[in-house]
N, C-alpha and C. Protein backbone atom coordinates (compact mmCIF):
# COMPACT_ATOMS: atom_id res chain seq x y z
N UNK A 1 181.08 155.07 156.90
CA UNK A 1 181.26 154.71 158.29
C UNK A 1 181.46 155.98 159.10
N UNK A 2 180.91 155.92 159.99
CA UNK A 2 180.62 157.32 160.86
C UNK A 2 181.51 157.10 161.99
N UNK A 3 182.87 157.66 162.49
CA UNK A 3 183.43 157.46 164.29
C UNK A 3 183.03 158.56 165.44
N UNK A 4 182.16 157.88 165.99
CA UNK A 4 181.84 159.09 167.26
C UNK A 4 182.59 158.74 167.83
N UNK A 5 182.91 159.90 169.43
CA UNK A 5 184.03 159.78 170.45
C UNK A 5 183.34 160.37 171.53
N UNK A 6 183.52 159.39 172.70
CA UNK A 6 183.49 160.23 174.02
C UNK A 6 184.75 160.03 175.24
N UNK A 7 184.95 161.02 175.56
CA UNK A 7 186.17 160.86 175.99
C UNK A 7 186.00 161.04 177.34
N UNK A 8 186.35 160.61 178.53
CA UNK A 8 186.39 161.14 179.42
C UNK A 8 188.04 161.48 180.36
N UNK A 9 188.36 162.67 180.17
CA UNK A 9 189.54 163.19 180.57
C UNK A 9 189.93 163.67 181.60
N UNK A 10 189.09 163.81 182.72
CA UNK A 10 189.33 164.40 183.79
C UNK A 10 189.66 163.04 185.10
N UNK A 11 189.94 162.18 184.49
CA UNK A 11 190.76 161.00 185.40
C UNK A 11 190.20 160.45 186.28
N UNK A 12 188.84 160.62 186.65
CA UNK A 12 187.80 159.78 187.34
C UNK A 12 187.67 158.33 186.72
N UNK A 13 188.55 158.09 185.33
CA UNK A 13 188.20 156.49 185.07
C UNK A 13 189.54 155.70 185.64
N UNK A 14 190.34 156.74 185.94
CA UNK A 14 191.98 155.93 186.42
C UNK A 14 192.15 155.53 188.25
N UNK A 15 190.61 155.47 188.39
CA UNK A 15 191.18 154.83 190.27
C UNK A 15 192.33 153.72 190.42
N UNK A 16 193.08 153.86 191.37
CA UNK A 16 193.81 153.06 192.27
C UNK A 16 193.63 152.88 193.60
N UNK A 17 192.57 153.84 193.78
CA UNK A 17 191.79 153.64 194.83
C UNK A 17 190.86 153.60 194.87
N UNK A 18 189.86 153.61 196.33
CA UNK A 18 187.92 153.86 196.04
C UNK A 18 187.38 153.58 195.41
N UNK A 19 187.42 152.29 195.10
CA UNK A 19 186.96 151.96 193.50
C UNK A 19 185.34 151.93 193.36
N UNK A 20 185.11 151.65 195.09
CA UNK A 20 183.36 150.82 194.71
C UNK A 20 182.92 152.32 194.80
N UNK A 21 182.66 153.30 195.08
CA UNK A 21 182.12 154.33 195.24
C UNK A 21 182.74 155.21 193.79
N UNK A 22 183.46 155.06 193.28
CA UNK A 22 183.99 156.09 192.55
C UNK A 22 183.20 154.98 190.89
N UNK A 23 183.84 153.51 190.32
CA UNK A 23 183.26 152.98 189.41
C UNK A 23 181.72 152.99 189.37
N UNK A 24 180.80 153.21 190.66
CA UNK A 24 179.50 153.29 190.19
C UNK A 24 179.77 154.14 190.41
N UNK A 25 179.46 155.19 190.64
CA UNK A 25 179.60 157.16 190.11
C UNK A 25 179.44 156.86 188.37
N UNK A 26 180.75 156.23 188.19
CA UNK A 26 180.87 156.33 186.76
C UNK A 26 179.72 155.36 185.85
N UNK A 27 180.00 154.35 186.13
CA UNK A 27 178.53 153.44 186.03
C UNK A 27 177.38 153.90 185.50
N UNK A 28 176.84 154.72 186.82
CA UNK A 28 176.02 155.63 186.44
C UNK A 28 175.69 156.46 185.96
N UNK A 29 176.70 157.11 185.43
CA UNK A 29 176.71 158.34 184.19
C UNK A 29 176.92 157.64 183.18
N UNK A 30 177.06 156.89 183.01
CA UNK A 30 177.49 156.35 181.31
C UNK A 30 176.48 155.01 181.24
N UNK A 31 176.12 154.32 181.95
CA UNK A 31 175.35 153.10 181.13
C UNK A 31 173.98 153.53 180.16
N UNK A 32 173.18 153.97 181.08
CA UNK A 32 172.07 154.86 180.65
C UNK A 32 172.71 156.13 179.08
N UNK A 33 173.62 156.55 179.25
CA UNK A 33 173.88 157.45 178.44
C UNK A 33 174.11 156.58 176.92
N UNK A 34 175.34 155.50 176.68
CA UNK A 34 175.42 154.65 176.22
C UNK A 34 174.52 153.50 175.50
N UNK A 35 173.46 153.01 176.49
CA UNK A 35 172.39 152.41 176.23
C UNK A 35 171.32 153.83 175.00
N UNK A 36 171.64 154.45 175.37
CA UNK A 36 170.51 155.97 174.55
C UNK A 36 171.35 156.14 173.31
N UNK A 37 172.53 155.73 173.37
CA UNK A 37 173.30 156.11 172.11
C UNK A 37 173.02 155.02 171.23
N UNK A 38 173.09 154.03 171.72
CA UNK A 38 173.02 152.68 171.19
C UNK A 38 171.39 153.14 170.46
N UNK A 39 170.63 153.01 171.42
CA UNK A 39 168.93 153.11 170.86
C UNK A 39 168.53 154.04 169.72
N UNK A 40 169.12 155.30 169.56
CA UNK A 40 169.08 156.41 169.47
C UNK A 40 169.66 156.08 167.56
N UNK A 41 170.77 155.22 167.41
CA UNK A 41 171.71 155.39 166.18
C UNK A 41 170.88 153.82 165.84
N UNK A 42 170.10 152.98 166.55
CA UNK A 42 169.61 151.50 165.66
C UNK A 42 168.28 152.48 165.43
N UNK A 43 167.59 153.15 166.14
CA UNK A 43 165.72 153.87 165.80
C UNK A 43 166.79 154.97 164.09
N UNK A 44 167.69 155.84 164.23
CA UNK A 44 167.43 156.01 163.07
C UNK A 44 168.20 155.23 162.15
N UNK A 45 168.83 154.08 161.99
CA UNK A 45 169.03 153.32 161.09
C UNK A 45 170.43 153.54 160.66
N UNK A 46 171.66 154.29 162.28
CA UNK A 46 172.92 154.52 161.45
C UNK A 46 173.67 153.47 162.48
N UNK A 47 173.18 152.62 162.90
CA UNK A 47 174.19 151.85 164.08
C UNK A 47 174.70 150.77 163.12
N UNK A 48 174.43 150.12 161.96
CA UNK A 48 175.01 149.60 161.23
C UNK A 48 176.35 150.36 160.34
N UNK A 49 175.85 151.33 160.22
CA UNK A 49 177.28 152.23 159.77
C UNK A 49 178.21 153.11 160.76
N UNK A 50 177.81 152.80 162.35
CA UNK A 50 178.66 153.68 162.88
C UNK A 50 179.08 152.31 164.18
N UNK A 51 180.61 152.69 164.12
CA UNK A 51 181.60 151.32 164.85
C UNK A 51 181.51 152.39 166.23
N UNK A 52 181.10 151.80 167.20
CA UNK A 52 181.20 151.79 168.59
C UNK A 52 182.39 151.24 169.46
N UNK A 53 183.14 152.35 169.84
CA UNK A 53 184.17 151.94 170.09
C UNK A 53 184.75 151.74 171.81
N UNK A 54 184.50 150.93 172.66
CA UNK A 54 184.56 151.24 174.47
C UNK A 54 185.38 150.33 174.86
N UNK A 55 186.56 150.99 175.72
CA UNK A 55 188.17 150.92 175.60
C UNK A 55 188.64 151.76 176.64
N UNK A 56 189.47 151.13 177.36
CA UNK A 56 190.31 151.98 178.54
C UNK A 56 191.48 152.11 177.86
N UNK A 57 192.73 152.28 178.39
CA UNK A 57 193.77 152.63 178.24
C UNK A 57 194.66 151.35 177.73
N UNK A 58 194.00 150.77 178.58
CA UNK A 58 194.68 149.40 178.98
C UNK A 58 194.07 148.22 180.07
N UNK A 59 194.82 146.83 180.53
CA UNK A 59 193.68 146.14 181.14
C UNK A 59 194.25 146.71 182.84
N UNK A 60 193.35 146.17 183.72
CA UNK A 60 193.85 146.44 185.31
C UNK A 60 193.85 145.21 186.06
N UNK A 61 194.81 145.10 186.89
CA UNK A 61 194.66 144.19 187.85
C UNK A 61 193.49 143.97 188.49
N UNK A 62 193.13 143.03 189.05
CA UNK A 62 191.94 142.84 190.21
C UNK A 62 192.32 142.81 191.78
N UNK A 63 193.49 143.77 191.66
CA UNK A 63 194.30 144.21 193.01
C UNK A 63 195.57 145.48 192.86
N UNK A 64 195.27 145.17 193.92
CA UNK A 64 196.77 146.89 194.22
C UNK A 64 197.00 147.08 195.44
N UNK A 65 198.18 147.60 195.85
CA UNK A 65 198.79 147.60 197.04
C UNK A 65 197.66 148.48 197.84
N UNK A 66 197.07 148.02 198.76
CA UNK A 66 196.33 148.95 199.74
C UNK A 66 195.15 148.76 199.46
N UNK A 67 193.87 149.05 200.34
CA UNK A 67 192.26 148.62 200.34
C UNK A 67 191.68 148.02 199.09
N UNK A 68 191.80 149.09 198.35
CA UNK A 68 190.80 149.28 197.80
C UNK A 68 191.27 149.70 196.33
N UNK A 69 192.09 149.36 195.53
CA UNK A 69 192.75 149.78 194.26
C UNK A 69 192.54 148.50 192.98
N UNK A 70 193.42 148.83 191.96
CA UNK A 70 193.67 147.99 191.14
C UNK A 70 194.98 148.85 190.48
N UNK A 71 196.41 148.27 189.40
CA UNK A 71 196.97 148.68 188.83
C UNK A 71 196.66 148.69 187.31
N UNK A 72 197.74 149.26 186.67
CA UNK A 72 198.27 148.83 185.30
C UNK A 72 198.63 147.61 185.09
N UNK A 73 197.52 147.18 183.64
CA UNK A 73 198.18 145.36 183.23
C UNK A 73 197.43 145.35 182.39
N UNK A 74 199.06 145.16 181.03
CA UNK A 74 198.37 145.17 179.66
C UNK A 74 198.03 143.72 179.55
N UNK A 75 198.17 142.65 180.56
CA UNK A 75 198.22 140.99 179.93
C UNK A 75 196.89 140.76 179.81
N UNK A 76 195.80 141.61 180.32
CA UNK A 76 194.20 140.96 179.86
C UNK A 76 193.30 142.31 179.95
N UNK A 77 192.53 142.42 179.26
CA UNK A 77 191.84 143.32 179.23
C UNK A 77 190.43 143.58 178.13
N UNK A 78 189.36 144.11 178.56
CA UNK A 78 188.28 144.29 178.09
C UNK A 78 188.15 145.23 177.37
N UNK A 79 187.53 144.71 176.03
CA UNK A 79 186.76 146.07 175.20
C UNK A 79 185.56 145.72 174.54
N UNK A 80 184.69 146.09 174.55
CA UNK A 80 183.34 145.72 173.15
C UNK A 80 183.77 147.11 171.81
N UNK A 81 182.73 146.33 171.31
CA UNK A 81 182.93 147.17 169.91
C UNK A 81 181.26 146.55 169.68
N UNK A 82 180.41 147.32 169.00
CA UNK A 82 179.03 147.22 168.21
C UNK A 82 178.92 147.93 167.26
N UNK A 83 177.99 147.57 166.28
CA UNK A 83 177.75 148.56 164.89
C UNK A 83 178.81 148.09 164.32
N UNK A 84 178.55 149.03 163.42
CA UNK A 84 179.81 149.14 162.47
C UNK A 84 180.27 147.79 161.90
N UNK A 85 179.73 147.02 161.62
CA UNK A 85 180.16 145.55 160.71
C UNK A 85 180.42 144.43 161.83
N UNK A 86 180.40 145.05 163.00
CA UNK A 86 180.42 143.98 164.85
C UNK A 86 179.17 143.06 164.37
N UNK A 87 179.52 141.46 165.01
CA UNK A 87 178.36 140.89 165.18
C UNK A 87 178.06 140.92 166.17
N UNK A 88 176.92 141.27 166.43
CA UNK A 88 176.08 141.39 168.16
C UNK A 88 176.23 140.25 168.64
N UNK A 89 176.45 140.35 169.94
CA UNK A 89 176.15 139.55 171.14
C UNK A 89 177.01 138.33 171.02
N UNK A 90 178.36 138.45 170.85
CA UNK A 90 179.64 137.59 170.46
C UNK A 90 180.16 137.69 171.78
N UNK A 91 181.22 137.31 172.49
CA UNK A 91 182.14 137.36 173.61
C UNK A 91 183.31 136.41 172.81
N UNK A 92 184.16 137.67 172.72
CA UNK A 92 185.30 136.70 172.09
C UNK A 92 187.02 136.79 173.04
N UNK A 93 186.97 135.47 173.69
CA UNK A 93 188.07 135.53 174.66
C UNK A 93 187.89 135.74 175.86
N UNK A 94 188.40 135.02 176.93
CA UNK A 94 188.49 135.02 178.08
C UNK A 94 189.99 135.19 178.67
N UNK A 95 190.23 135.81 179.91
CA UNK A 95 191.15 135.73 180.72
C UNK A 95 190.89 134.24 181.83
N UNK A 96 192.40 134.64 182.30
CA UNK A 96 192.18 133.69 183.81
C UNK A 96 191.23 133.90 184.76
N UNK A 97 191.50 133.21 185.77
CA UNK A 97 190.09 133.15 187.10
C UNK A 97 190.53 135.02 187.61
N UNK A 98 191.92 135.25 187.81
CA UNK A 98 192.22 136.43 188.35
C UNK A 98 191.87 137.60 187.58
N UNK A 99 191.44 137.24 186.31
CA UNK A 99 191.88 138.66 185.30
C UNK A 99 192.95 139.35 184.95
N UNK A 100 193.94 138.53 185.06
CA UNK A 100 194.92 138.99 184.80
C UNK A 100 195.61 138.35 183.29
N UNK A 101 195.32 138.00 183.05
CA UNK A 101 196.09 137.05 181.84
C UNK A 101 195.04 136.51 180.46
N UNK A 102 195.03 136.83 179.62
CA UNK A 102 194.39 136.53 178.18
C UNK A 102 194.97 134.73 178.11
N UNK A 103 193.42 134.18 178.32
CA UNK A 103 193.79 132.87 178.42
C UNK A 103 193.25 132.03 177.04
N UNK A 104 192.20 132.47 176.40
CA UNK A 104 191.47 132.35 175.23
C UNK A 104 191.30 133.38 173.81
N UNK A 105 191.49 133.00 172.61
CA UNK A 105 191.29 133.75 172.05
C UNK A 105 192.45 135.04 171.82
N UNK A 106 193.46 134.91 172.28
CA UNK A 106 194.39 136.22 172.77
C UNK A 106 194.95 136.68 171.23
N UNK A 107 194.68 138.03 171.62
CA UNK A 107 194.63 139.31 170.72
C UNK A 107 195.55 140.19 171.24
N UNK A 108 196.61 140.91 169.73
CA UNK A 108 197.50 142.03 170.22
C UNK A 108 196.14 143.72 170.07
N UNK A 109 197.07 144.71 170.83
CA UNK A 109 196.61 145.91 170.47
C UNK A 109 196.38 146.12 168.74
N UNK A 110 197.02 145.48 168.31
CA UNK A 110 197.68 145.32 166.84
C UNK A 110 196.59 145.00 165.91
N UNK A 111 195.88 143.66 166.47
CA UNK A 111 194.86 143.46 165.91
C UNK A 111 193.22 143.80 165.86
N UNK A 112 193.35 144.38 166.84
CA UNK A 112 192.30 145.47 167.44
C UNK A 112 192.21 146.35 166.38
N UNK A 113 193.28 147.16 166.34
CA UNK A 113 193.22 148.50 165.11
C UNK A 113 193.81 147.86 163.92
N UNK A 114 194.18 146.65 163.41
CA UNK A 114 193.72 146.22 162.50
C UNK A 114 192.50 145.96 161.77
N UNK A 115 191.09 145.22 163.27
CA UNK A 115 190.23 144.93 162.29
C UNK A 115 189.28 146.36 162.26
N UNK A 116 189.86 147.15 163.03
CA UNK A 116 189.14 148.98 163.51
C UNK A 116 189.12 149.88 161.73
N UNK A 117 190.34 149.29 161.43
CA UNK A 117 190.83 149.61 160.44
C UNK A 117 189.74 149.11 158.88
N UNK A 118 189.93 147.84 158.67
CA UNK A 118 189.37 147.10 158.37
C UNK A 118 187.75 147.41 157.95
N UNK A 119 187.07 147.83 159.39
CA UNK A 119 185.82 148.21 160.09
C UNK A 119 185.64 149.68 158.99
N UNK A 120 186.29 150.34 158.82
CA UNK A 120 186.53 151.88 158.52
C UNK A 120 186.74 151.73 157.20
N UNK A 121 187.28 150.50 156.20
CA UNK A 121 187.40 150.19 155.15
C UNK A 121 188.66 150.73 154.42
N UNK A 122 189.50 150.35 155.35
CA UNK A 122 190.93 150.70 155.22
C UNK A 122 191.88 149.31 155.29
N UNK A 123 192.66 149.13 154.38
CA UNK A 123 193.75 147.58 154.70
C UNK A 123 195.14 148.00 155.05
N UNK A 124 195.15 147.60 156.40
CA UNK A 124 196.15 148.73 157.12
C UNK A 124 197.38 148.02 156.62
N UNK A 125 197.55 146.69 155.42
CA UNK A 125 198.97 146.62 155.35
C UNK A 125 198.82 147.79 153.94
N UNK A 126 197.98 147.81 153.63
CA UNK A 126 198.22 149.09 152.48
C UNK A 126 198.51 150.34 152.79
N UNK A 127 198.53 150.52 153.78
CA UNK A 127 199.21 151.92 154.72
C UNK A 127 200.46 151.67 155.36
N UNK A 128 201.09 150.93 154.94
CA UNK A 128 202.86 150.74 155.12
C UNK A 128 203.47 151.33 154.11
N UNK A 129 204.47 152.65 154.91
CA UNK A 129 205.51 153.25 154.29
C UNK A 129 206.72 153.53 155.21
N UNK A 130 207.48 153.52 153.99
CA UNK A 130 209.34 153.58 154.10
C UNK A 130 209.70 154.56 154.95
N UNK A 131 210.63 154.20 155.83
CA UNK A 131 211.04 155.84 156.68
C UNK A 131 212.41 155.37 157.29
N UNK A 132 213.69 155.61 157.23
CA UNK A 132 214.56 155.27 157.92
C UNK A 132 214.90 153.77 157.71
N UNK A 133 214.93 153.25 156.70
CA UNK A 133 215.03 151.85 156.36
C UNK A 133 213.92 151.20 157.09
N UNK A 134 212.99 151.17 157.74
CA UNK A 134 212.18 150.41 158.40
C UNK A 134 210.73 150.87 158.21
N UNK A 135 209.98 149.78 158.21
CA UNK A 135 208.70 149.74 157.62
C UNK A 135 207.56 150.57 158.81
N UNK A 136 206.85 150.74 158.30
CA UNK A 136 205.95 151.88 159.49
C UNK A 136 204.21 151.37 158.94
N UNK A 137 203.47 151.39 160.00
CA UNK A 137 202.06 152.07 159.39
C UNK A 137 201.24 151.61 160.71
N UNK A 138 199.77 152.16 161.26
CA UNK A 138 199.14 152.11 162.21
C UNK A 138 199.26 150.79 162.97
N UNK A 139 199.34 150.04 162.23
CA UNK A 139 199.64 148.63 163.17
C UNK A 139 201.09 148.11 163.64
N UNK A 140 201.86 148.81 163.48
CA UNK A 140 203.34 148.75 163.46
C UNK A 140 203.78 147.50 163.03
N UNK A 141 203.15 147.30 161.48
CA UNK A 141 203.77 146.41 160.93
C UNK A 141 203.73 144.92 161.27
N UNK A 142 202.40 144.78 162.31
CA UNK A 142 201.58 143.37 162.90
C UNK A 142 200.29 143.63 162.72
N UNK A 143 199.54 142.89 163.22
CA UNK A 143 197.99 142.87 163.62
C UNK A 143 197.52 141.78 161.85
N UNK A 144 196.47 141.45 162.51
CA UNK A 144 195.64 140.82 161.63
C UNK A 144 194.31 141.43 162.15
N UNK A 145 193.03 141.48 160.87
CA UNK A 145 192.05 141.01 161.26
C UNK A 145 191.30 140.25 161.96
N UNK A 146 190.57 140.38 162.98
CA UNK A 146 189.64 139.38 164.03
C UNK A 146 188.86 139.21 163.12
N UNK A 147 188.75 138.22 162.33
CA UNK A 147 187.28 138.06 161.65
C UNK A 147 186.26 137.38 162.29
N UNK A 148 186.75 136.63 163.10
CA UNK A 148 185.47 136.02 164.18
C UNK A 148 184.35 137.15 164.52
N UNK A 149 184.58 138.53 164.58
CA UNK A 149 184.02 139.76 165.37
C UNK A 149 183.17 140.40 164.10
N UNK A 150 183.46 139.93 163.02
CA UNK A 150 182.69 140.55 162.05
C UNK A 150 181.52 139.96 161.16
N UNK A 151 180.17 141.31 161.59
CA UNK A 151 178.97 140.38 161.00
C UNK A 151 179.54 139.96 159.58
């Protein structure tokens, strides 16, 4: 299993403001780029072995104090995942009408990098160790597998 990374660090993905002018900016640098990565790893035959991973920080409101923003809000939030043992073209879970709230299907961070884990061919309760009387390991000791998400 292969993990590529693209990161973008210079904080153009964290508006609270300007959103319509600033998210297509971004839009536009990455769909096309993304879509080529995608094409690029199924033409030579590694998109089955490499987990695609697209993920913010966290989820956002569909509002914020003033014009044109959104906040911080971990209660609903979007990610895909492809390749890598993903079954294509799944939608698993919905929020409310607002986007604010995981109304279907609801998933911790936990289980995310559980089945990431999983994906990578790792059993993340087999990576629990002792430290200070209390149990430790990447999932902090929760998460399950999403197996719904896996071809």
């Amino acid at each position: 299993m292969t993990c590529a990374g693209l990161f973008n660090s210079n904080g153009t993905w964290d508006q609270h403001g300007d959103l319509r002018r600033a998210h297509e900016r971004n839009a536009f640098v990455t769909d096309q780029a993304i879509a080529g990565l995608i094409r690029d790893l199924r033409s030579r035959g590694l998109l089955d072995e490499t987990l695609l991973v697209w993920a913010g920080e966290f989820g956002r409101t569909p509002h914020a104090p003033g014009r044109d923003g959104r906040d911080h809000h971990p209660e609903g939030f979007s990610i895909w995942l492809a390749g890598g043992g993903i079954q294509g073209g799944v939608v698993h879970g919905a929020t409310d009408e607002m986007g604010m709230h995981a109304v279907e299907h609801i998933h911790t961070i936990h289980d995310l990098h559980a089945t990431i884990l999983h994906l990578l061919g790792l059993d993340h309760e087999r990576l629990t160790y002792r430290f200070g009387g209390r149990d430790f390991r990447l999932t902090d000791v929760a998460g399950n597998v999403v197996r719904e998400l896996l071809a």
